[in-house]
PDB file of N, CA and C in Angstrom:
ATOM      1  N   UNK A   1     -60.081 175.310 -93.313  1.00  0.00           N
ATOM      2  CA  UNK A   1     -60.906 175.037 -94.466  1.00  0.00           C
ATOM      3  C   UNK A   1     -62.231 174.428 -94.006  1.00  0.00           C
ATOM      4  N   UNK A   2     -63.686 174.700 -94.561  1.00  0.00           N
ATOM      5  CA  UNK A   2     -64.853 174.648 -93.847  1.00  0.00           C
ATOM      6  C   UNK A   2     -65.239 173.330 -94.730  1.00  0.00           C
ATOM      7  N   UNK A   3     -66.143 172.158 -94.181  1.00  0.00           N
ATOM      8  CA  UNK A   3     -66.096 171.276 -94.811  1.00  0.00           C
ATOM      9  C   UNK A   3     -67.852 171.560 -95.959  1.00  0.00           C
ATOM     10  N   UNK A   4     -68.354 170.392 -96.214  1.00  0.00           N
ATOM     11  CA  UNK A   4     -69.205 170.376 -97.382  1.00  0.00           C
ATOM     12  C   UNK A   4     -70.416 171.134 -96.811  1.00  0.00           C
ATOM     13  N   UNK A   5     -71.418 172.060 -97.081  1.00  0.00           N
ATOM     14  CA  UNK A   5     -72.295 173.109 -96.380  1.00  0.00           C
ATOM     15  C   UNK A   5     -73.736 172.209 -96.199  1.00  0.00           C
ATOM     16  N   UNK A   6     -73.808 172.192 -95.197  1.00  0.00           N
ATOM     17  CA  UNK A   6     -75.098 171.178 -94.452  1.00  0.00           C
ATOM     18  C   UNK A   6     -76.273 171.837 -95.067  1.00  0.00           C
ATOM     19  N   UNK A   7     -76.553 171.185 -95.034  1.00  0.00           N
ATOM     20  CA  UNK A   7     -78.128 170.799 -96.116  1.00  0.00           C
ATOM     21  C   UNK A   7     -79.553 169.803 -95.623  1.00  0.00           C
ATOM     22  N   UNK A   8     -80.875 170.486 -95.772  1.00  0.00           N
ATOM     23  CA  UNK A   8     -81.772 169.797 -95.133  1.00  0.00           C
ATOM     24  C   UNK A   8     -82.782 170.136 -96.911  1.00  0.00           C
ATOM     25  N   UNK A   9     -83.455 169.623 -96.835  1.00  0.00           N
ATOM     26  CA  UNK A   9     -84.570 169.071 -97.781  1.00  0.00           C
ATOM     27  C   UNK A   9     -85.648 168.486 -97.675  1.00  0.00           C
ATOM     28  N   UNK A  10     -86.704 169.193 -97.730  1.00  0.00           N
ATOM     29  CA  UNK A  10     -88.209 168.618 -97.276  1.00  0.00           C
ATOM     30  C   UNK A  10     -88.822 168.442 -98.440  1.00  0.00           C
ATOM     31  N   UNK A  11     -89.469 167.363 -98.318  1.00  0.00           N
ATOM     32  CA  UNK A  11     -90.479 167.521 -99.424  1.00  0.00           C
ATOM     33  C   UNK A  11     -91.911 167.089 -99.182  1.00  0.00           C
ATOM     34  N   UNK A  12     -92.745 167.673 -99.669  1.00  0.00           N
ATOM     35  CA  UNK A  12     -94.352 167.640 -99.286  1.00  0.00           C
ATOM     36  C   UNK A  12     -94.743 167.020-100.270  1.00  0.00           C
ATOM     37  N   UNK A  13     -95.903 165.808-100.643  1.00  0.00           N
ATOM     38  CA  UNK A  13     -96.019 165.508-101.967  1.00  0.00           C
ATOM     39  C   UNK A  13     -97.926 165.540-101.583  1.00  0.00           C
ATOM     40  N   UNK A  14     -99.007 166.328-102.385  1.00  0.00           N
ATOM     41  CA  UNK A  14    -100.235 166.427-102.095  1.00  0.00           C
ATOM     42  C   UNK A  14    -101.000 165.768-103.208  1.00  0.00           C
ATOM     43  N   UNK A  15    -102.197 165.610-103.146  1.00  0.00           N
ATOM     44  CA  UNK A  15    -102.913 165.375-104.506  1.00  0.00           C
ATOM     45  C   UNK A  15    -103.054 164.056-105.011  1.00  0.00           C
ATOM     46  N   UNK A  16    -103.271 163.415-105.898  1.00  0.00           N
ATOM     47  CA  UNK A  16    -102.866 162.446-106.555  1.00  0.00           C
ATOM     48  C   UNK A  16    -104.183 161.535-106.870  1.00  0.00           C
ATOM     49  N   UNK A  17    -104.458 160.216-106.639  1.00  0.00           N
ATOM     50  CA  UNK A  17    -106.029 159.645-107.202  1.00  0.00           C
ATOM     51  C   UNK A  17    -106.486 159.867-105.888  1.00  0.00           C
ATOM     52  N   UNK A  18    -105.777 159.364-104.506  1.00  0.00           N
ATOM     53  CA  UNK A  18    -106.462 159.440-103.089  1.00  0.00           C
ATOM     54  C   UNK A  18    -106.693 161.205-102.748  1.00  0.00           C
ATOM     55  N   UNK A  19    -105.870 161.701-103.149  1.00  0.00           N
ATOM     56  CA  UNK A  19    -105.828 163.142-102.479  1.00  0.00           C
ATOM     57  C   UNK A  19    -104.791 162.933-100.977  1.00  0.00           C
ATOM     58  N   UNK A  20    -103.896 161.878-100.811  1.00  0.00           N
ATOM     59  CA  UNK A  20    -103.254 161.586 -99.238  1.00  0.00           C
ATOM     60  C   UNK A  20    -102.058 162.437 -99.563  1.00  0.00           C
ATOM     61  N   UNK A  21    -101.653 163.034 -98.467  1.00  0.00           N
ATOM     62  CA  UNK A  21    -100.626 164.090 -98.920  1.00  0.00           C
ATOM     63  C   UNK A  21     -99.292 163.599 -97.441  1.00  0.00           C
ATOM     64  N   UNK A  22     -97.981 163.295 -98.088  1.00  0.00           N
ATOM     65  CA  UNK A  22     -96.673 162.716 -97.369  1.00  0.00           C
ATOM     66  C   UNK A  22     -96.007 163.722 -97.362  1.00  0.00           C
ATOM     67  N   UNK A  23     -95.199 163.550 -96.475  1.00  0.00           N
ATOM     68  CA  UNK A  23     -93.620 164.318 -96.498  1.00  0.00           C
ATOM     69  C   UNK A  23     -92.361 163.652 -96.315  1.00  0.00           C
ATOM     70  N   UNK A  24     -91.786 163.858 -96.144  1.00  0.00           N
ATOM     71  CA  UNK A  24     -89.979 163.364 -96.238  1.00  0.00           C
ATOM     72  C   UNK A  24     -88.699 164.495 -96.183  1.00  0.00           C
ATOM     73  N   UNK A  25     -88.372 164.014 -94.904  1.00  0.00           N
ATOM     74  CA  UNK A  25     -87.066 164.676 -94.785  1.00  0.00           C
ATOM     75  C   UNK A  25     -85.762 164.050 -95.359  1.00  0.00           C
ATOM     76  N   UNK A  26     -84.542 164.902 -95.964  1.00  0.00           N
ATOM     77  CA  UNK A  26     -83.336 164.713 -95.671  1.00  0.00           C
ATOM     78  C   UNK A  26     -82.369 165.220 -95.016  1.00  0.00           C
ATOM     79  N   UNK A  27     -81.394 164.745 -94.668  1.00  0.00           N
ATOM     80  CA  UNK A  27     -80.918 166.052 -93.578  1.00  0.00           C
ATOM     81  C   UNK A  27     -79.400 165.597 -93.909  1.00  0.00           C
ATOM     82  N   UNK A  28     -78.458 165.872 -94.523  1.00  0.00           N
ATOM     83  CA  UNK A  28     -77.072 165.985 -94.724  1.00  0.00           C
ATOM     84  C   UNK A  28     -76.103 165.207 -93.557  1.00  0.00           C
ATOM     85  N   UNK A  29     -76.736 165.650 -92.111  1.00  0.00           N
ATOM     86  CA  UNK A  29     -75.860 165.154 -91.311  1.00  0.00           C
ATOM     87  C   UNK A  29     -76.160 163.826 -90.882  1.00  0.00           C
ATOM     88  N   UNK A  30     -77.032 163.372 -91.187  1.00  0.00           N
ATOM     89  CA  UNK A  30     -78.156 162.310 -90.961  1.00  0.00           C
ATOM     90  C   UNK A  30     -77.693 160.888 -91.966  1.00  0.00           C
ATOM     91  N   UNK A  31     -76.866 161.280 -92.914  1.00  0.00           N
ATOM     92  CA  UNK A  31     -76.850 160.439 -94.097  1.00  0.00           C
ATOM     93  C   UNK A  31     -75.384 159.880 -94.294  1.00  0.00           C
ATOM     94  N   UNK A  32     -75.029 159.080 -95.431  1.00  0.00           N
ATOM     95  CA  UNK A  32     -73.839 158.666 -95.232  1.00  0.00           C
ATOM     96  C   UNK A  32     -73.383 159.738 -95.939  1.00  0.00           C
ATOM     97  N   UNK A  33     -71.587 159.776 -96.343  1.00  0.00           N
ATOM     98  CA  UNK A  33     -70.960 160.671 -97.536  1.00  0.00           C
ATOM     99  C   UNK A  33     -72.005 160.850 -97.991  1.00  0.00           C
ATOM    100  N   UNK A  34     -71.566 159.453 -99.058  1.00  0.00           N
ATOM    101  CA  UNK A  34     -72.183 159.277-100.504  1.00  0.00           C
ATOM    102  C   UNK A  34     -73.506 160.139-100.561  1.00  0.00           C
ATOM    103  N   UNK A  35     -74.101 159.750 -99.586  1.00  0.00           N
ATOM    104  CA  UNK A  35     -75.741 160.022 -99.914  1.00  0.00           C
ATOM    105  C   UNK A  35     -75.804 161.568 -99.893  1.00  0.00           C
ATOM    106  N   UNK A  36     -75.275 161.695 -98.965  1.00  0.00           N
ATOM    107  CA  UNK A  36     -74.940 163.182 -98.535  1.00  0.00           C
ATOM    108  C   UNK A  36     -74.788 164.359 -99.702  1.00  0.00           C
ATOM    109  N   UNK A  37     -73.231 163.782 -99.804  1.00  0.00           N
ATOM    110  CA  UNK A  37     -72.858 164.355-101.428  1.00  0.00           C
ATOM    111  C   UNK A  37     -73.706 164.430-102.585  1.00  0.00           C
ATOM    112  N   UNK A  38     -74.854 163.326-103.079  1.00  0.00           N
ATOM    113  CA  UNK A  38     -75.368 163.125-103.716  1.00  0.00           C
ATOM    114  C   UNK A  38     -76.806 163.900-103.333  1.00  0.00           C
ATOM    115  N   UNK A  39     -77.406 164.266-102.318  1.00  0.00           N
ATOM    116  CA  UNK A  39     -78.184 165.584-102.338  1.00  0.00           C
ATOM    117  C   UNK A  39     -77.351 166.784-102.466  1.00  0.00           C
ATOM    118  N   UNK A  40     -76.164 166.778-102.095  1.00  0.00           N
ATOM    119  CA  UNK A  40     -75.607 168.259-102.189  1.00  0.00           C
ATOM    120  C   UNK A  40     -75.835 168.533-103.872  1.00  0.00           C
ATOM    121  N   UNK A  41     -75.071 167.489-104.342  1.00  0.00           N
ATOM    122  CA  UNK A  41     -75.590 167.549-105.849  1.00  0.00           C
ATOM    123  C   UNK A  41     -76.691 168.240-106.717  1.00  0.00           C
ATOM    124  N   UNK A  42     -77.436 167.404-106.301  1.00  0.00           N
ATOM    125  CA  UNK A  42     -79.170 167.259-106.549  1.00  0.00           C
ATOM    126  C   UNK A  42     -80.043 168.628-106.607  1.00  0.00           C
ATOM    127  N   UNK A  43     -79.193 168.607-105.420  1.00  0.00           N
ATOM    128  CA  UNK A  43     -79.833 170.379-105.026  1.00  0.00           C
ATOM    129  C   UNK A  43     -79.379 171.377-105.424  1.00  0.00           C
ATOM    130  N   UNK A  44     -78.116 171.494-105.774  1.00  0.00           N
ATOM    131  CA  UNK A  44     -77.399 172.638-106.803  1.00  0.00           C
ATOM    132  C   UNK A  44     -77.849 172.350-108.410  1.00  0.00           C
ATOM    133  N   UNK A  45     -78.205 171.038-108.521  1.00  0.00           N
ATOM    134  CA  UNK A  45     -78.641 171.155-110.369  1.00  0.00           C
ATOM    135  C   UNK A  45     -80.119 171.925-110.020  1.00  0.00           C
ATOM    136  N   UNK A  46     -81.140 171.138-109.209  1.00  0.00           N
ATOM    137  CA  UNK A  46     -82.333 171.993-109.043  1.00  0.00           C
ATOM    138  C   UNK A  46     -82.070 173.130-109.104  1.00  0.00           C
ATOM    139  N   UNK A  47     -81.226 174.109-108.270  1.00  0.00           N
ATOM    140  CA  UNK A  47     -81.085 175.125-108.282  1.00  0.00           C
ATOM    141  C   UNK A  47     -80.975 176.104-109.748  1.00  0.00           C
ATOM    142  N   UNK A  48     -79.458 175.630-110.466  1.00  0.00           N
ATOM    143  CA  UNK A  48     -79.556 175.399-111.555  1.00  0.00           C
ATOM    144  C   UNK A  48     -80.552 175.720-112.900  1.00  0.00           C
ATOM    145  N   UNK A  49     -81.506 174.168-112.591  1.00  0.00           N
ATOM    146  CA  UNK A  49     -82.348 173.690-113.564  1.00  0.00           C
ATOM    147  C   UNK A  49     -83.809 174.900-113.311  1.00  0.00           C
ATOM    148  N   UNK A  50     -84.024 175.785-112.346  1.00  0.00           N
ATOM    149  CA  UNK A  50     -84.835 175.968-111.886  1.00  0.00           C
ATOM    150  C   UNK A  50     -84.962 177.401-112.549  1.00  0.00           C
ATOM    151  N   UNK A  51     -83.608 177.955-112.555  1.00  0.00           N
ATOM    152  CA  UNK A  51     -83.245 179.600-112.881  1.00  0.00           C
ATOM    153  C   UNK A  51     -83.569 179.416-114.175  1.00  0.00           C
ATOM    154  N   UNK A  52     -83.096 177.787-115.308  1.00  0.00           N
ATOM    155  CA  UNK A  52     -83.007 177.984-116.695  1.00  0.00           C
ATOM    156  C   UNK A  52     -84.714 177.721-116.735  1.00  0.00           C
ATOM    157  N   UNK A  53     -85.408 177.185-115.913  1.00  0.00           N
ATOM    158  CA  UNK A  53     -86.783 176.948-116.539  1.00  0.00           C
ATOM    159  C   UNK A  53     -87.561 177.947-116.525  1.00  0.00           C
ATOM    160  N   UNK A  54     -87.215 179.391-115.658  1.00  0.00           N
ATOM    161  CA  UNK A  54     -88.388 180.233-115.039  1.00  0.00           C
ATOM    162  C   UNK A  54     -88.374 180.649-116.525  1.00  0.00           C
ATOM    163  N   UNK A  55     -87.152 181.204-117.079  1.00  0.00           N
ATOM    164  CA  UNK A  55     -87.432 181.845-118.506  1.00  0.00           C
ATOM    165  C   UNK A  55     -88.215 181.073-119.814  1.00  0.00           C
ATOM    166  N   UNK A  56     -88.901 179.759-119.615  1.00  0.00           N
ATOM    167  CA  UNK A  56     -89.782 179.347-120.701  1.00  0.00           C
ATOM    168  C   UNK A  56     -90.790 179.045-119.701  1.00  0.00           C
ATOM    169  N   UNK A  57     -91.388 179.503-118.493  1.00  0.00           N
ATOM    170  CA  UNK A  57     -92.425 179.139-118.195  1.00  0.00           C
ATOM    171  C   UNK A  57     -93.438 179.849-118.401  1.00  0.00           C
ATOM    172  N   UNK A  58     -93.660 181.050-118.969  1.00  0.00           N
ATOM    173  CA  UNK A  58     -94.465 181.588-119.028  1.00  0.00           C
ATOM    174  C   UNK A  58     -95.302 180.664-120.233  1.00  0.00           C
ATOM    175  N   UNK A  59     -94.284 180.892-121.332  1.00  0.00           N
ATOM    176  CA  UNK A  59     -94.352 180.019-123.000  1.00  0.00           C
ATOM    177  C   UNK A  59     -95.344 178.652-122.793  1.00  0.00           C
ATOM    178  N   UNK A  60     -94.553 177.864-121.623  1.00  0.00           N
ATOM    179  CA  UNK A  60     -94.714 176.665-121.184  1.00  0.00           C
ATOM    180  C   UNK A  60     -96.297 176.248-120.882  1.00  0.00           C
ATOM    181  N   UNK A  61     -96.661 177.397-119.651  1.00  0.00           N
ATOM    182  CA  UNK A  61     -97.782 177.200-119.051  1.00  0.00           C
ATOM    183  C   UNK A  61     -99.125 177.323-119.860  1.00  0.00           C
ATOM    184  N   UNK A  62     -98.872 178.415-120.986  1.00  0.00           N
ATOM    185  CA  UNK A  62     -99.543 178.713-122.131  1.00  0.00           C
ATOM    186  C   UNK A  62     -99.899 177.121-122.760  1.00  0.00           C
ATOM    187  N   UNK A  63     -99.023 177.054-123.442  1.00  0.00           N
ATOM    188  CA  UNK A  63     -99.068 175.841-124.415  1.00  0.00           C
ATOM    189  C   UNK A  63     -98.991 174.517-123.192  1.00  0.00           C
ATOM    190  N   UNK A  64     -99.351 174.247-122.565  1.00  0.00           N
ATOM    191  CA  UNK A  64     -99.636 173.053-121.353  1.00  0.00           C
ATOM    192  C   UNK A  64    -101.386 173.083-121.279  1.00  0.00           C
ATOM    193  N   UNK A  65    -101.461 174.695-120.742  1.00  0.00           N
ATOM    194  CA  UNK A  65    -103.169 174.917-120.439  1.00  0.00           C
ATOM    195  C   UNK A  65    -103.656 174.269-121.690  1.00  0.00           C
ATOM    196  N   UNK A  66    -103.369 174.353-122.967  1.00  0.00           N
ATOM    197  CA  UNK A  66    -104.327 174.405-124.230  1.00  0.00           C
ATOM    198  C   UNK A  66    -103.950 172.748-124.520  1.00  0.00           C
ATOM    199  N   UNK A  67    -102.559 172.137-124.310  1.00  0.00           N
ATOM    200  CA  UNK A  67    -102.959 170.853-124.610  1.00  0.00           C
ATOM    201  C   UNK A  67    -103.551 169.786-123.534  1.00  0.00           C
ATOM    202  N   UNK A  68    -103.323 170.515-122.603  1.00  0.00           N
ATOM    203  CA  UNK A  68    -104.196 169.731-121.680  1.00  0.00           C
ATOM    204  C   UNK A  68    -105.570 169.721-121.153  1.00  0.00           C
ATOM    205  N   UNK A  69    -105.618 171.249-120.959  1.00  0.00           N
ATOM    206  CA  UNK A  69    -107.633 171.625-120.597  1.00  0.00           C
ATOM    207  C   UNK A  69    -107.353 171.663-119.219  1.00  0.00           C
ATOM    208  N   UNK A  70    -108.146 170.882-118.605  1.00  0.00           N
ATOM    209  CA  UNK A  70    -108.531 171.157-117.403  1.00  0.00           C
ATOM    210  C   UNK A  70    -107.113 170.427-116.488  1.00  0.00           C
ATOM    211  N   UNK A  71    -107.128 170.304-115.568  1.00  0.00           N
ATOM    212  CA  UNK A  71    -105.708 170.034-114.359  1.00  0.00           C
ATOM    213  C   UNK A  71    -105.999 168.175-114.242  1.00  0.00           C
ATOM    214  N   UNK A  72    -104.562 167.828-114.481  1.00  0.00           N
ATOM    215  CA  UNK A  72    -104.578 166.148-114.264  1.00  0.00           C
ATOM    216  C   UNK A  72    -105.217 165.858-112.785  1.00  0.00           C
ATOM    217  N   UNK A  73    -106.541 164.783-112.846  1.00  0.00           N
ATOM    218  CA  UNK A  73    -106.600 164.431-111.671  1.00  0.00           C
ATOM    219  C   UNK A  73    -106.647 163.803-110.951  1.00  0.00           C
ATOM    220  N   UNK A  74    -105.036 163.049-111.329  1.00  0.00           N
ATOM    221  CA  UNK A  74    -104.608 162.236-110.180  1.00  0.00           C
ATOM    222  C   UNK A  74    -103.144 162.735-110.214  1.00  0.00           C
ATOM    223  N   UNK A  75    -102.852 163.907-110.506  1.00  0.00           N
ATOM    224  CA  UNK A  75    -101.616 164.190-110.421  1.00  0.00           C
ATOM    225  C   UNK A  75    -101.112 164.459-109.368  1.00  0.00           C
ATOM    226  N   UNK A  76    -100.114 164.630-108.958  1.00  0.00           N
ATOM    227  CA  UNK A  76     -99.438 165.322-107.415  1.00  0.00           C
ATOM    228  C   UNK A  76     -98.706 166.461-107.486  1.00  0.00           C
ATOM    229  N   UNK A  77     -98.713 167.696-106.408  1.00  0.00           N
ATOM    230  CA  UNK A  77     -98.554 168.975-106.321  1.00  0.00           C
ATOM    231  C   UNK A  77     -96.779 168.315-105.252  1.00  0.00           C
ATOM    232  N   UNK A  78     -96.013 169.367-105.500  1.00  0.00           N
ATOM    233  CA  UNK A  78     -94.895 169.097-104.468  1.00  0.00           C
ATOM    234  C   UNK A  78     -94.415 170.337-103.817  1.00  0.00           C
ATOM    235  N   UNK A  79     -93.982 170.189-102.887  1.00  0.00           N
ATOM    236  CA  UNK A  79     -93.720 171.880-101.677  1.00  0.00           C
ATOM    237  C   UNK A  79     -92.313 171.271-101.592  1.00  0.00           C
ATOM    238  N   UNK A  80     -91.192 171.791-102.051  1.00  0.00           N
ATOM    239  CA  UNK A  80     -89.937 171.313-101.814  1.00  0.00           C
ATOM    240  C   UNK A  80     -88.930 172.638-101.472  1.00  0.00           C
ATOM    241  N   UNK A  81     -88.321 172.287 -99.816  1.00  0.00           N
ATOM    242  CA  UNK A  81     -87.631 173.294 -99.419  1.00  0.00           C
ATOM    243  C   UNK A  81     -86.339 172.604 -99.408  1.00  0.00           C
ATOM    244  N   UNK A  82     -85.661 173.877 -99.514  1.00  0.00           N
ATOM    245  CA  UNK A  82     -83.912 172.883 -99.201  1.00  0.00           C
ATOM    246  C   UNK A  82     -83.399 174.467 -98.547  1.00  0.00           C
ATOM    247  N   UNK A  83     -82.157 173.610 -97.451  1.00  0.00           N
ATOM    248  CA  UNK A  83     -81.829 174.668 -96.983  1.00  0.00           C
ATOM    249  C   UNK A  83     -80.305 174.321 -97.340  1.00  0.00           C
ATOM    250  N   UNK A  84     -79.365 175.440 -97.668  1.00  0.00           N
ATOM    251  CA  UNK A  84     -78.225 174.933 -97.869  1.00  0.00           C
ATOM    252  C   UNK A  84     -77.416 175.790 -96.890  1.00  0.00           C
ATOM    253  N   UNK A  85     -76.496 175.295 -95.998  1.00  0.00           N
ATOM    254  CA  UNK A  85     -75.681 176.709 -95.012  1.00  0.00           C
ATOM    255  C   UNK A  85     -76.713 177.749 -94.840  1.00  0.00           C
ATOM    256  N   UNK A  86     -76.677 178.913 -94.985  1.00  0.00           N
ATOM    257  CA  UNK A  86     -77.582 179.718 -94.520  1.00  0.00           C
ATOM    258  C   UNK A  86     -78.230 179.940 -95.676  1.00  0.00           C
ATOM    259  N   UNK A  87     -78.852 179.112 -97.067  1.00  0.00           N
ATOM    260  CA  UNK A  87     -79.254 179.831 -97.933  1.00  0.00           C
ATOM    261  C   UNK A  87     -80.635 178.680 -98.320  1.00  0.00           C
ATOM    262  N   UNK A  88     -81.549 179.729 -98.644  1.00  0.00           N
ATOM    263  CA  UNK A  88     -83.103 178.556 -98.265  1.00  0.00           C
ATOM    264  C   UNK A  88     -83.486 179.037 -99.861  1.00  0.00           C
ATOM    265  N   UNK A  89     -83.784 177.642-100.502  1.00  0.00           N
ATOM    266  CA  UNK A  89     -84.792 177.638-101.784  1.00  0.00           C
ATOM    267  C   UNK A  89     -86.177 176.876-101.783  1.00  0.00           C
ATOM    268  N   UNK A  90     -87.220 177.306-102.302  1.00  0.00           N
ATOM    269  CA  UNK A  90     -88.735 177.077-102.506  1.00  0.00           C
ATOM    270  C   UNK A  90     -88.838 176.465-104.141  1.00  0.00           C
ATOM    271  N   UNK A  91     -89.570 175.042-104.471  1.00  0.00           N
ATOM    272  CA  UNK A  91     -90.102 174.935-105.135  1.00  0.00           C
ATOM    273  C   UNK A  91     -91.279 174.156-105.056  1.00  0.00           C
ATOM    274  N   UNK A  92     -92.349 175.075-105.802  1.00  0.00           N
ATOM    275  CA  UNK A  92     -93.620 174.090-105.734  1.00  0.00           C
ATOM    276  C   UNK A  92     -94.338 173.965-107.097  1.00  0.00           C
ATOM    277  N   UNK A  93     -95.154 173.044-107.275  1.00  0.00           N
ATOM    278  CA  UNK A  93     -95.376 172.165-108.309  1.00  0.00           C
ATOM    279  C   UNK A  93     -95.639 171.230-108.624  1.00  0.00           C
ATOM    280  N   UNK A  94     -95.939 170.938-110.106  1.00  0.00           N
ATOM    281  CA  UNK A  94     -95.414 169.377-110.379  1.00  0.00           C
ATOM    282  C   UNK A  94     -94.141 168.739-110.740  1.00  0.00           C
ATOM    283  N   UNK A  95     -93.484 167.964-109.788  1.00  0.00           N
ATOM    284  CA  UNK A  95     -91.965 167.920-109.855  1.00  0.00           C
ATOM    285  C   UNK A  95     -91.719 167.707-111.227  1.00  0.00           C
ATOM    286  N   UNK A  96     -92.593 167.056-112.135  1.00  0.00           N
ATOM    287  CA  UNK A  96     -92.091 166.305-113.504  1.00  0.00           C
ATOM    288  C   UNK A  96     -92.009 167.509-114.200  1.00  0.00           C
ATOM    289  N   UNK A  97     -92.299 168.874-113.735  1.00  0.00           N
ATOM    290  CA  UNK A  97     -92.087 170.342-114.593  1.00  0.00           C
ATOM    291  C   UNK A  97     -90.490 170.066-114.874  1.00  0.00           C
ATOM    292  N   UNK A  98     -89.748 170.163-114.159  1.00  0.00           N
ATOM    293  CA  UNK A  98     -87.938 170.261-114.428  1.00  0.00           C
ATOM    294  C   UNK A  98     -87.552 168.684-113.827  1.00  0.00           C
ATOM    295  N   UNK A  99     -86.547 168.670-114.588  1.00  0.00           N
ATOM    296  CA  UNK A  99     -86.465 167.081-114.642  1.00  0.00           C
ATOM    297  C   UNK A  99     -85.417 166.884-113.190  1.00  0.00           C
ATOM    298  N   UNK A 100     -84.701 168.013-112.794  1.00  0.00           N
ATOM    299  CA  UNK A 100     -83.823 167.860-111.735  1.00  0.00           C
ATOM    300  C   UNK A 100     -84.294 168.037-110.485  1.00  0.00           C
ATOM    301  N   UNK A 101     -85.804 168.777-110.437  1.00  0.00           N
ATOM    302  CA  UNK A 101     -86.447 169.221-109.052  1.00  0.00           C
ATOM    303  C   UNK A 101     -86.813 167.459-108.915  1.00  0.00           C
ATOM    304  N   UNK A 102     -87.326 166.862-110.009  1.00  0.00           N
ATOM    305  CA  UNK A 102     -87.922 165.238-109.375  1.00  0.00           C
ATOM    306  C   UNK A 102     -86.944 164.747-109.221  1.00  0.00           C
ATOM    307  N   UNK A 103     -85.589 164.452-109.536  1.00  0.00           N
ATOM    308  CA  UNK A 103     -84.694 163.569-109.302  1.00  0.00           C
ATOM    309  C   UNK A 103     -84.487 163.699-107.936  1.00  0.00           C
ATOM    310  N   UNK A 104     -83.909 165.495-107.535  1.00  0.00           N
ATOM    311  CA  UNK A 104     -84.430 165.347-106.022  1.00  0.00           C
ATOM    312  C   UNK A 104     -85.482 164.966-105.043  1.00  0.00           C
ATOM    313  N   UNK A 105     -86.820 165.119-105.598  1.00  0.00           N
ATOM    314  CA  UNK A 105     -87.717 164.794-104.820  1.00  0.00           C
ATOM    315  C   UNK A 105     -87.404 163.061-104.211  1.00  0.00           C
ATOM    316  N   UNK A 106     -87.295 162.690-105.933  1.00  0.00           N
ATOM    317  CA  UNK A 106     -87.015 160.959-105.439  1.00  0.00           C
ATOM    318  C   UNK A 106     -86.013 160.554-104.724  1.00  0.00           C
ATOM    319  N   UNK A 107     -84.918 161.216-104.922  1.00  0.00           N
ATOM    320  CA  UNK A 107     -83.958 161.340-103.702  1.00  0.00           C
ATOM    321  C   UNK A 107     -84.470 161.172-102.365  1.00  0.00           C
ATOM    322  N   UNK A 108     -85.211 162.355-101.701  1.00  0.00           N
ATOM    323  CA  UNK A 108     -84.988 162.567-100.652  1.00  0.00           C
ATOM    324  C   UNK A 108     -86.472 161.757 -99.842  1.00  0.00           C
ATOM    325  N   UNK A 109     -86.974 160.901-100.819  1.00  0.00           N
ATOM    326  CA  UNK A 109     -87.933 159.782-100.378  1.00  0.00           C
ATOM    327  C   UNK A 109     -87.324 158.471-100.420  1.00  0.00           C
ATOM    328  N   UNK A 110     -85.891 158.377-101.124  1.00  0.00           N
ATOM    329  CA  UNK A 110     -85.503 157.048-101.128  1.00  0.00           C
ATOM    330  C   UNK A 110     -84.272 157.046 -99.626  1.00  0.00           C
ATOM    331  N   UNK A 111     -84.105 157.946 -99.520  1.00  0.00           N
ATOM    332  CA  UNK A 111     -83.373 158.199 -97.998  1.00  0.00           C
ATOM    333  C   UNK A 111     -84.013 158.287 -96.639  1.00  0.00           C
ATOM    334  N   UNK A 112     -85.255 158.766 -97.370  1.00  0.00           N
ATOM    335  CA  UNK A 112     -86.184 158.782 -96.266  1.00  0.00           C
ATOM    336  C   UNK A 112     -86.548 157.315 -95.513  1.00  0.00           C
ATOM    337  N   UNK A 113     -86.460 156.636 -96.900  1.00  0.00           N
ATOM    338  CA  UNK A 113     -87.554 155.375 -96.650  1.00  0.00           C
ATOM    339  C   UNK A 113     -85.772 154.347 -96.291  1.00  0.00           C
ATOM    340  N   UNK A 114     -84.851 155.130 -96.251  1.00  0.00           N
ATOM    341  CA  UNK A 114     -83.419 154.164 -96.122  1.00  0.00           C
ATOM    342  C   UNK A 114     -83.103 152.900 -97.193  1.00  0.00           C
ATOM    343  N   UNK A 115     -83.305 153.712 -98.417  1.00  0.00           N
ATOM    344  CA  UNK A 115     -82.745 153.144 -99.606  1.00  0.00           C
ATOM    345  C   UNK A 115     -81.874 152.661-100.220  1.00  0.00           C
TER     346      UNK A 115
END
């Protein structure tokens, strides 16, 4: 029986009032259980949360452009890879788009920073 499927997670965070752009690794083998388990988590709801959002983003981006105007600028852009066993997902953005891509992001900066 094969145990829990190793998992790495990067995240890039760009933009913001400075424009200083960080990264942060997690890495499955690197971490305790708990923590462990708890990105394995993280990263299957993203996954998840990600398939149910593509279908209102079109709707979304529409009605965002018009109540917002021009692009927040001090907001932050995020490049978030995760690799799970042999299977690699991409999201980029603003994490606060899906509420489960930021939970991971903050995740894998509070492990980073040994939280």
């Amino acid at each position: 029986m094969r145990g829990p499927a190793h998992v790495v997670v990067r995240v890039e965070r760009s933009g913001g009032f400075a424009g200083v752009s960080r990264d942060w690794t997690a890495d499955s083998a690197d971490l305790t259980a708990d923590q462990a388990a708890r990105l394995r988590a993280l990263v299957e709801a993203a996954i998840d949360a990600v398939g149910d959002a593509v279908a209102d983003a079109a709707e979304a981006v529409g009605e965002a452009a018009d109540a917002v105007g021009d692009a927040v600028r001090d907001g932050f852009d995020y490049q978030i890879s995760a690799q799970v066993g042999g299977r690699r997902h991409r999201w980029q953005g603003p994490a606060a788009d899906v509420p489960a891509v930021r939970q991971l992001a903050e995740h894998v900066r509070e492990v980073a920073f040994g939280a």
